[in-house]
Protein backbone atom coordinates (compact mmCIF):
# COMPACT_ATOMS: atom_id res chain seq x y z
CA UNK A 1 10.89 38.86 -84.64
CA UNK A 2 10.61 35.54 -86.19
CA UNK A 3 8.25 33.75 -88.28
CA UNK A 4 4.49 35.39 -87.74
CA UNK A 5 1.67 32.41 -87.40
CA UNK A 6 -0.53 33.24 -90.59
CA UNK A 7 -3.86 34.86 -89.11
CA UNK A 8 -6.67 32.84 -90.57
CA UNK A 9 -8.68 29.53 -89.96
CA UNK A 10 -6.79 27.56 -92.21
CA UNK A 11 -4.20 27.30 -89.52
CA UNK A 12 -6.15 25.83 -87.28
CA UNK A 13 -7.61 23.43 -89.89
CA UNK A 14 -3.99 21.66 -90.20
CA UNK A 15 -3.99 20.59 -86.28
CA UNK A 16 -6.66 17.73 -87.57
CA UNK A 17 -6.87 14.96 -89.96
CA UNK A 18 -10.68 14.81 -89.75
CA UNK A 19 -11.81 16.34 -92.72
CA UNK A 20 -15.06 17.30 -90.73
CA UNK A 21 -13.50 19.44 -88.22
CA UNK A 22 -11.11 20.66 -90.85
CA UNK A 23 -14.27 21.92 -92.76
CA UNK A 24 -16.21 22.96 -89.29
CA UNK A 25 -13.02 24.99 -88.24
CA UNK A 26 -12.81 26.88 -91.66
CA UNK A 27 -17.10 27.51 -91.49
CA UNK A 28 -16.39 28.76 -87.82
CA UNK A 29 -13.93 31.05 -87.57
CA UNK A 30 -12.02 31.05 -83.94
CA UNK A 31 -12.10 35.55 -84.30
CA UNK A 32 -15.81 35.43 -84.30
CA UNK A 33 -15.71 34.04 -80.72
CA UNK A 34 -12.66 35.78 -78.56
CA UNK A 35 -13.52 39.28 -77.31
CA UNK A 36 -11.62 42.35 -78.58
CA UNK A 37 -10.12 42.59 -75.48
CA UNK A 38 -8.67 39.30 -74.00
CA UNK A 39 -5.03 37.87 -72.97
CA UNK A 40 -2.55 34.94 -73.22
CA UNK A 41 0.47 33.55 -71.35
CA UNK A 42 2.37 34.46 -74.33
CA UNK A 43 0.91 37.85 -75.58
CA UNK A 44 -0.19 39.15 -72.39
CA UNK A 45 -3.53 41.68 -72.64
CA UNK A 46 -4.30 41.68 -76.48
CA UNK A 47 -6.66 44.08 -77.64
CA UNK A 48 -8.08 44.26 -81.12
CA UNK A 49 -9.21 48.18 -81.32
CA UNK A 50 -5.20 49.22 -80.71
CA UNK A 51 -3.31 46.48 -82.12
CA UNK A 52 -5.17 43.80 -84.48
CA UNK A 53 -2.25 42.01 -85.89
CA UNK A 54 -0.78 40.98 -82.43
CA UNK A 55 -4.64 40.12 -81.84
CA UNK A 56 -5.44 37.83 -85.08
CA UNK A 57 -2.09 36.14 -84.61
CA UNK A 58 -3.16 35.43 -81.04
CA UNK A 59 -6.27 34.25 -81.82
CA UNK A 60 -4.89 31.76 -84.50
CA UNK A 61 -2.34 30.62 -82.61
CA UNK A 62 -2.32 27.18 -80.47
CA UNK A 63 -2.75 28.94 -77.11
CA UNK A 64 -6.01 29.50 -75.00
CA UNK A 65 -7.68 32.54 -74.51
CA UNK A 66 -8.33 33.95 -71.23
CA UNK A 67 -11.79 35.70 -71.27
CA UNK A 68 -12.99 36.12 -67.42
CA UNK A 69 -10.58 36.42 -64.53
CA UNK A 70 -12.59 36.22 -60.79
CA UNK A 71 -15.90 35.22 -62.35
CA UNK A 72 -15.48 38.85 -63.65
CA UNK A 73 -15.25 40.62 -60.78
CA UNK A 74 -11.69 41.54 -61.30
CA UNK A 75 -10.92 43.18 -64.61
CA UNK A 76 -9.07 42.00 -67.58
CA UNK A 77 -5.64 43.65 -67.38
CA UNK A 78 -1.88 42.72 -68.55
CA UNK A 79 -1.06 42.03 -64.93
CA UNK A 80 -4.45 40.83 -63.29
CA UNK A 81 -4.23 36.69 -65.18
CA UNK A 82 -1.11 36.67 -63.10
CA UNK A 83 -1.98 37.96 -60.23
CA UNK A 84 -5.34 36.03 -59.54
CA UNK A 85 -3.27 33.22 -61.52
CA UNK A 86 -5.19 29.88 -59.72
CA UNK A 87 -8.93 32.06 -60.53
CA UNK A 88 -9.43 32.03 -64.38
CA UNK A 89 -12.92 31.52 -64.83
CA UNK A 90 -13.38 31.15 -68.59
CA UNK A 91 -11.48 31.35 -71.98
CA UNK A 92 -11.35 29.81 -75.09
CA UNK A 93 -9.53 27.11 -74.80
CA UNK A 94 -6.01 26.12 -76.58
CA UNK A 95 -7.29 24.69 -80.66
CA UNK A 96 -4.83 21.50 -80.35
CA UNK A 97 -5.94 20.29 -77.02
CA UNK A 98 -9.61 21.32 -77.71
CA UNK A 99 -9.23 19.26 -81.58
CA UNK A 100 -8.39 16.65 -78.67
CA UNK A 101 -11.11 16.30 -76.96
CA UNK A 102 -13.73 16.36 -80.52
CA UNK A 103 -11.32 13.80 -81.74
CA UNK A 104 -11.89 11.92 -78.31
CA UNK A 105 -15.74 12.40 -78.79
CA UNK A 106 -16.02 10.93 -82.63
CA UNK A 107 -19.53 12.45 -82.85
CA UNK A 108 -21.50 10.50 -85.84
CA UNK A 109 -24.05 12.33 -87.84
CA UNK A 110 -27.36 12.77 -86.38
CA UNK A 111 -25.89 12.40 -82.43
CA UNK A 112 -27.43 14.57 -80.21
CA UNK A 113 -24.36 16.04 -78.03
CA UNK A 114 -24.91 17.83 -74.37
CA UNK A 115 -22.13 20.06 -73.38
CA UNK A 116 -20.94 21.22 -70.52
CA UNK A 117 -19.30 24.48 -70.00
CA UNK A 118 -20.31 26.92 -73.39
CA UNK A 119 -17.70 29.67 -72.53
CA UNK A 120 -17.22 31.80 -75.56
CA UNK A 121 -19.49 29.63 -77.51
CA UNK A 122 -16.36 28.43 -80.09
CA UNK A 123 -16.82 25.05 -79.73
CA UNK A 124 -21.01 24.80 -79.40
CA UNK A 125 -20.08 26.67 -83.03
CA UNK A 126 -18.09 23.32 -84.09
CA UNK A 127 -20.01 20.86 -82.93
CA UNK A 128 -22.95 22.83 -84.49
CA UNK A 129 -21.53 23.13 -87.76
CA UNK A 130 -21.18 19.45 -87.52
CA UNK A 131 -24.24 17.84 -86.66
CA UNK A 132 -26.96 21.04 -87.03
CA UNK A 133 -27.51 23.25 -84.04
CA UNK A 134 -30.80 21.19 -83.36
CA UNK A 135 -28.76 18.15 -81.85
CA UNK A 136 -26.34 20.60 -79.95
CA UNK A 137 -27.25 21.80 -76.30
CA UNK A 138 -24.94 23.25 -74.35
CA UNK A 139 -25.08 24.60 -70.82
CA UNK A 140 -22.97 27.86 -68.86
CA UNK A 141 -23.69 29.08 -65.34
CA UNK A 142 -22.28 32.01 -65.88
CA UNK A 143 -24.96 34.36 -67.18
CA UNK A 144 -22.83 37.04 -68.41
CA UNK A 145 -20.58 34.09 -70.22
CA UNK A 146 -24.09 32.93 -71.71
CA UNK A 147 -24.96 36.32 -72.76
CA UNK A 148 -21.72 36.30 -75.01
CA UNK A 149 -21.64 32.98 -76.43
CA UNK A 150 -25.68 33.77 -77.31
CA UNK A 151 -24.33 36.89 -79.21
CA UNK A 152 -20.87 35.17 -81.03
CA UNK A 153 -23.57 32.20 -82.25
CA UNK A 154 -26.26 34.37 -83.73
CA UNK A 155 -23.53 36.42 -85.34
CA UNK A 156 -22.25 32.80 -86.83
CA UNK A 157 -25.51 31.94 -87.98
CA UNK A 158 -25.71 29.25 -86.17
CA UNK A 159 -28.45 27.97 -83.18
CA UNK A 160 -27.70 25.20 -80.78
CA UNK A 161 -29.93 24.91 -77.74
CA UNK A 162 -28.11 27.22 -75.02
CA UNK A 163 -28.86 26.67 -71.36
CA UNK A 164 -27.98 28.34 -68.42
CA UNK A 165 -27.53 26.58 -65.26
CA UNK A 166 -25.36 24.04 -63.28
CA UNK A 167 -23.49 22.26 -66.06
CA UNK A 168 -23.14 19.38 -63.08
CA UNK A 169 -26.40 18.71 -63.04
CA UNK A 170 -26.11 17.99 -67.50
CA UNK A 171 -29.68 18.77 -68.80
CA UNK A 172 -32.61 16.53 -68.36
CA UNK A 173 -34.75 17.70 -70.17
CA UNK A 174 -32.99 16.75 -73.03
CA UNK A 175 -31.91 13.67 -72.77
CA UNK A 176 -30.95 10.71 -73.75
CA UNK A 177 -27.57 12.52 -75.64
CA UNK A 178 -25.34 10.46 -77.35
CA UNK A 179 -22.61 12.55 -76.78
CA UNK A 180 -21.28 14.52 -73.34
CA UNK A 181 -18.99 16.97 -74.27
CA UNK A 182 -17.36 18.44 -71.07
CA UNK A 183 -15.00 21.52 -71.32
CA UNK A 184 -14.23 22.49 -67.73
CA UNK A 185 -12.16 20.63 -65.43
CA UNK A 186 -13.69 17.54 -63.42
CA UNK A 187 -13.37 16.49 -59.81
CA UNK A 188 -16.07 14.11 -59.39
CA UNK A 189 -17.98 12.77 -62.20
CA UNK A 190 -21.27 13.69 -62.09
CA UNK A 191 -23.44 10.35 -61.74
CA UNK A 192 -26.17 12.85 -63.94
CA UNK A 193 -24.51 12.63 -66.66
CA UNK A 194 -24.40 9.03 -66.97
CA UNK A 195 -27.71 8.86 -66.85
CA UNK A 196 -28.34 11.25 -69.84
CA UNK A 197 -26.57 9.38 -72.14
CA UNK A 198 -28.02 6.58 -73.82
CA UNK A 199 -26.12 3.11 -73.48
CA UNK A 200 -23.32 3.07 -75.95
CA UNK A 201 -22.81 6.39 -75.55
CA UNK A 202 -19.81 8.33 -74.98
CA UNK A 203 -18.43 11.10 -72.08
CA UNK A 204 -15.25 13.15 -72.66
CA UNK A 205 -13.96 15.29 -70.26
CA UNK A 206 -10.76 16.68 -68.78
CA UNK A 207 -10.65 14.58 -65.04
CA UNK A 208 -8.81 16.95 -62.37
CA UNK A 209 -9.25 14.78 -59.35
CA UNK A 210 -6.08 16.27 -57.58
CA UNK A 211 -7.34 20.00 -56.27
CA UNK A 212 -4.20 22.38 -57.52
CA UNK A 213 -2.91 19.81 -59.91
CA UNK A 214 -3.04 18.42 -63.34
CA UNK A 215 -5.38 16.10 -65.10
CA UNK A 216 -6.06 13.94 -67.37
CA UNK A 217 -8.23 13.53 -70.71
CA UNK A 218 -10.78 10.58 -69.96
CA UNK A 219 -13.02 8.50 -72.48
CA UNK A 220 -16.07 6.71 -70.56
CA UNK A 221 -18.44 4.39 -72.46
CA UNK A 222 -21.81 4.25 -70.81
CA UNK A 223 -22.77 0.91 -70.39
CA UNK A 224 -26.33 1.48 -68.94
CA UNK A 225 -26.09 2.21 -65.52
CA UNK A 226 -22.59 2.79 -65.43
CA UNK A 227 -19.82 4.50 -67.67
CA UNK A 228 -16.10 3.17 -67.97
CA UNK A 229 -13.00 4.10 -70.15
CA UNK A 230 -9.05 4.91 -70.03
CA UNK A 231 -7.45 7.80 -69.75
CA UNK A 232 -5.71 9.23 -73.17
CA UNK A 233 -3.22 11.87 -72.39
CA UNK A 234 -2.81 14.98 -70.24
CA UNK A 235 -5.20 18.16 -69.85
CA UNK A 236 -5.78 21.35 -67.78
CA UNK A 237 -8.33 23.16 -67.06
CA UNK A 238 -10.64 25.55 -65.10
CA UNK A 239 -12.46 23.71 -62.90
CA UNK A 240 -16.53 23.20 -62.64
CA UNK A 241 -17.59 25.96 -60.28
CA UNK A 242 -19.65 23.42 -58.22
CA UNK A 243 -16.57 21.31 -57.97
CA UNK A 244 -13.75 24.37 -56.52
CA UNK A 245 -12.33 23.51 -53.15
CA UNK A 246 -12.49 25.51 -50.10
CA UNK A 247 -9.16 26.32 -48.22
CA UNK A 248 -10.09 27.40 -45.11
CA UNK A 249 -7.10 28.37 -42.60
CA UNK A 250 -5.06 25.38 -41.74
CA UNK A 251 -5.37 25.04 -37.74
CA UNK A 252 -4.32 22.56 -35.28
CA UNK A 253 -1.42 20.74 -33.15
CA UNK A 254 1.90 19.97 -35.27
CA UNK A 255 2.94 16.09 -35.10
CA UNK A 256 6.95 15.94 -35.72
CA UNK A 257 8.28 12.71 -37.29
CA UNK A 258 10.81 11.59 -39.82
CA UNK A 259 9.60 10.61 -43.23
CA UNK A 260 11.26 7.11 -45.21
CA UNK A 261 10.69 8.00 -48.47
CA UNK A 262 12.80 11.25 -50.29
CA UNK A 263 9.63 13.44 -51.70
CA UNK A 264 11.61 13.75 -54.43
CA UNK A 265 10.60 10.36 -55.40
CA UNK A 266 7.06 11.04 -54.87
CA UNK A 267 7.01 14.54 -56.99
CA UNK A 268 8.80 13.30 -59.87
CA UNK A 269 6.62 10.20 -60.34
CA UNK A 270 4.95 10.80 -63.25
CA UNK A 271 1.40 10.83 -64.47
CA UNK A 272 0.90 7.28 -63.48
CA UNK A 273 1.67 8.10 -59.96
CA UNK A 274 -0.83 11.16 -60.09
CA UNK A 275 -3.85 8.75 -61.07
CA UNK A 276 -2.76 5.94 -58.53
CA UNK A 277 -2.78 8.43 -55.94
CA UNK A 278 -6.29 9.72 -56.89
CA UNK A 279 -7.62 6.23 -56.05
CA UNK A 280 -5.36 5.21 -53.12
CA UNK A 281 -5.64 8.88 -51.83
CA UNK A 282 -8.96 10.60 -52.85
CA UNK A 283 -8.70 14.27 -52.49
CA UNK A 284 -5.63 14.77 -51.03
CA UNK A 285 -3.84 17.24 -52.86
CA UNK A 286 0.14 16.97 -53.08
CA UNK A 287 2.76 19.10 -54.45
CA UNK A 288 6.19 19.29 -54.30
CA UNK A 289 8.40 22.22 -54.99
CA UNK A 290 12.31 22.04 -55.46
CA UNK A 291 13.90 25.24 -53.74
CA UNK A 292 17.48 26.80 -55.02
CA UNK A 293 19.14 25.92 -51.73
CA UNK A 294 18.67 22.45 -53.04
CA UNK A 295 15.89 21.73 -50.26
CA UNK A 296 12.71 20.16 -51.14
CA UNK A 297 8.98 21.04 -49.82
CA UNK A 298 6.15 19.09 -50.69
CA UNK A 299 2.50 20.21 -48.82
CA UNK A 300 -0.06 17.41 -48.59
CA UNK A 301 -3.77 18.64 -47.61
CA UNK A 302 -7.24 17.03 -47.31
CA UNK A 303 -9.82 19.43 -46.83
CA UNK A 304 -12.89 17.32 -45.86
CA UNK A 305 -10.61 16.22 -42.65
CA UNK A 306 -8.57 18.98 -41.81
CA UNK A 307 -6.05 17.22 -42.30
CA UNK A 308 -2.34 19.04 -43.88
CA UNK A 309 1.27 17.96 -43.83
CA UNK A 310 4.73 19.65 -44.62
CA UNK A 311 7.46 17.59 -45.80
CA UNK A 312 11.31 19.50 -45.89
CA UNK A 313 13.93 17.34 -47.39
CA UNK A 314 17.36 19.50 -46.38
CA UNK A 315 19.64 20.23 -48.73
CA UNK A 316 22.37 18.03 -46.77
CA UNK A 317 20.14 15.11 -47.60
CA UNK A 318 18.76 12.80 -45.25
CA UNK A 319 15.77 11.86 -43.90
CA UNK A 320 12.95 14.62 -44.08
CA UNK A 321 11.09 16.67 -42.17
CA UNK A 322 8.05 16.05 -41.54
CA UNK A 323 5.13 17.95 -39.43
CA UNK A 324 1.59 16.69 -39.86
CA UNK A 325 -1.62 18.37 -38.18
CA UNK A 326 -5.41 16.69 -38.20
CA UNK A 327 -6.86 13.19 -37.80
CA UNK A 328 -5.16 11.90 -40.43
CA UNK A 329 -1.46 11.14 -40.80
CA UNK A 330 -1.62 12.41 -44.38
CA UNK A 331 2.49 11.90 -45.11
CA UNK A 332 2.09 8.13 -43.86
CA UNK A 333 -0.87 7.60 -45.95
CA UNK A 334 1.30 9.14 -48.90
CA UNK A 335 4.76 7.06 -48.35
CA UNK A 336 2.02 3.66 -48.56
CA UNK A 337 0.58 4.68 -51.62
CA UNK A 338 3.91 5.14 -52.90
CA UNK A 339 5.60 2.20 -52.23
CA UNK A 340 2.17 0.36 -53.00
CA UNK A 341 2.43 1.82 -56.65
CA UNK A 342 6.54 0.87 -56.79
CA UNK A 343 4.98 -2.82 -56.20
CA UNK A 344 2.61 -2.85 -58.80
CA UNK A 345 5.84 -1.96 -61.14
CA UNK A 346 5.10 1.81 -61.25
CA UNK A 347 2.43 1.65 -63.63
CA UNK A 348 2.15 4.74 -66.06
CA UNK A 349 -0.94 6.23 -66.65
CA UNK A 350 -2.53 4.25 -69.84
CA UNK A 351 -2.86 1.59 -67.30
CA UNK A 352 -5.31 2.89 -65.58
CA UNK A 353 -9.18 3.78 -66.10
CA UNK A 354 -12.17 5.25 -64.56
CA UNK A 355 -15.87 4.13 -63.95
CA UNK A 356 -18.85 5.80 -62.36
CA UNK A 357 -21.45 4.37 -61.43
CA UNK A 358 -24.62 5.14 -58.51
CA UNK A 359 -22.10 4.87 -55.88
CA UNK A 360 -19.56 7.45 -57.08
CA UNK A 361 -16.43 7.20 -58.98
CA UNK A 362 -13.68 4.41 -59.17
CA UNK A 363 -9.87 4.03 -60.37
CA UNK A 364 -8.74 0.52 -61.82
CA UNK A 365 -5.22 -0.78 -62.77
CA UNK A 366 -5.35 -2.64 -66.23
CA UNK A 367 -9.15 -3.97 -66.07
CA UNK A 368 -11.96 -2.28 -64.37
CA UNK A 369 -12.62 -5.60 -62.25
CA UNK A 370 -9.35 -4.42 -60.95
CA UNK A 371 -10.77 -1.62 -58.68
CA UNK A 372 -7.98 0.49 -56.58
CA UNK A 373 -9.13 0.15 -52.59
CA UNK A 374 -8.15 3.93 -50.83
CA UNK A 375 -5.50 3.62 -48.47
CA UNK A 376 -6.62 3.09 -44.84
């Protein structure tokens, strides 16, 4: 075996500069909030009663820890994260990306902070340790989750306001925060949450517009009755349970055609691509798979419509393949976007930003005057 990751919170203190979060990290110990029993992509099932070192070098390591699998209704086992892969429901997430995200926030001292999504309580424990558990609330819908992150935080000493409900709807009672602290992946931006946070205030959360795909860490800036900001890198994560998609059956009469642009071009596009598309294309859902036979499949779907499209490109090369069911011609409405974003001079992502405002949620290229229109 190589190297082993040393097993204490002084590891995790050298992922920051802040000398804040270094000291928060080291007061909060990441142990005191993962279960005995838990499991990572690169440990598997780790379990602290029958081997603690694999357990305390999991913990310390950079990686998330999966908690609940099913919304606990399946249990925790080496094989069942794999197997229900698409359906974790809560962990603790990865230190470097969540060190991110507090970073992103820049809490000041005496900001009163609402988060979104307590888990296993970790970082309600930072931000705590921070600013005083008086100006902390966080809020869970998962009442067993709740339960937890009540028990890891009174073991810690520490007492932010915990609340259990739907984290979409932020807490009004509370308000005005400073601060929005959001910790589960984001569809839609809640418009409640701009209007909890006092002007000058600031939301971070991970944005996941595309169902099945990626997202992206966003920064807004409430203005008053609207917030606005850039995106600032990459992020994954479980999604609000008020925002997971259905799937119902797909259903309905096949439309053959032949596409113009190679899906290729449309899969390997880049995270610029991904946020254009969220505003030219809102909720459709694309992904692309390469196959060994040198074949390519990409599946477009929009739920609200019933809408879905397959697109084969053979391995011989060509033109693709392309069979499209619903009122909407989903694979046209992708090769416009496309070629739309190719004439803007394939903008990457730190081009683009997000506002959200009464009337919902809106992509812009370069200045927020610059609002994307969706494709029609």
């Amino acid at each position: 075996m190589g190297e082993q990751t040393p097993a204490n919170p002084e590891r995790l203190a050298e992922l920051t500069d802040d000398e804040q979060w270094k000291q928060a990290l080291r007061d909060v110990p990441r142990e005191w909030f993962v279960p005995g029993r838990a499991w990572t992509m690169r440990d598997g099932l780790i379990d602290r009663s029958t081997d603690p070192d694999t357990w305390h070098r999991a913990v310390y390591s950079d990686d998330a820890v999966v908690t609940q699998i099913d919304d606990g209704n399946t249990e925790l086992t080496n094989e069942s994260p794999w197997q229900h892969v698409h359906n974790w429901t809560s962990s603790c997430s990865a230190p470097d990306v969540m060190l991110d995200f507090l970073d992103l926030l820049d809490p000041y001292p005496g900001d009163r902070v609402l988060e979104v999504g307590t888990g296993t309580g970790w970082t309600a424990g930072l931000l705590s340790a921070r600013l005083g558990g008086d100006n902390v609330t966080s809020v869970e819908v998962d009442e067993r989750v709740a339960d937890h992150a009540r028990a890891n935080l009174e073991r810690a000493g520490l007492s932010p306001r915990l609340v259990v409900g739907d984290g979409q709807k932020g807490h009004p009672e509370g308000a005005p925060f400073d601060r929005v602290h959001v910790t589960c992946g984001v569809r839609e931006v809640p418009y409640a949450w701009v209007e909890q946070t006092r002007p000058g205030g600031v939301i971070v959360l991970p944005w996941m517009p595309m169902p099945g795909g990626d997202g992206h860490k966003a920064t807004l800036v409430v203005t008053g009755d609207e917030a606005t900001g850039r995106f600032r890198g990459g992020a994954a994560y479980m999604l609000l349970r008020s925002q997971r998609p259905a799937y119902p059956p797909i259903d309905g009469t096949q439309r053959a055609s032949r596409g113009r642009v190679d899906p290729r071009r449309v899969a390997r596009g880049g995270r610029g691509l991904d946020v254009a598309l969220a505003g030219l294309l809102p909720e459709v859902s694309v992904n692309g798979f390469d196959f060994d036979d040198g074949s390519h499949r990409m599946v477009l779907r929009h739920v609200p419509s019933d809408s879905h499209a397959l697109v084969v490109r053979p391995p011989e090369g060509g033109s693709a393949e392309v069979e499209q069911c619903g009122p909407r011609d989903l694979w046209n409405e992708l090769e416009a976007a496309y070629l739309t974003w190719v004439a803007w001079g394939e903008p990457g992502r730190d081009r683009f930003g997000l506002t959200v405002d009464v009337m919902g949620q809106h992509v812009w290229l370069d200045s927020p005057e610059n609002r994307i229109a969706e494709v029609e």
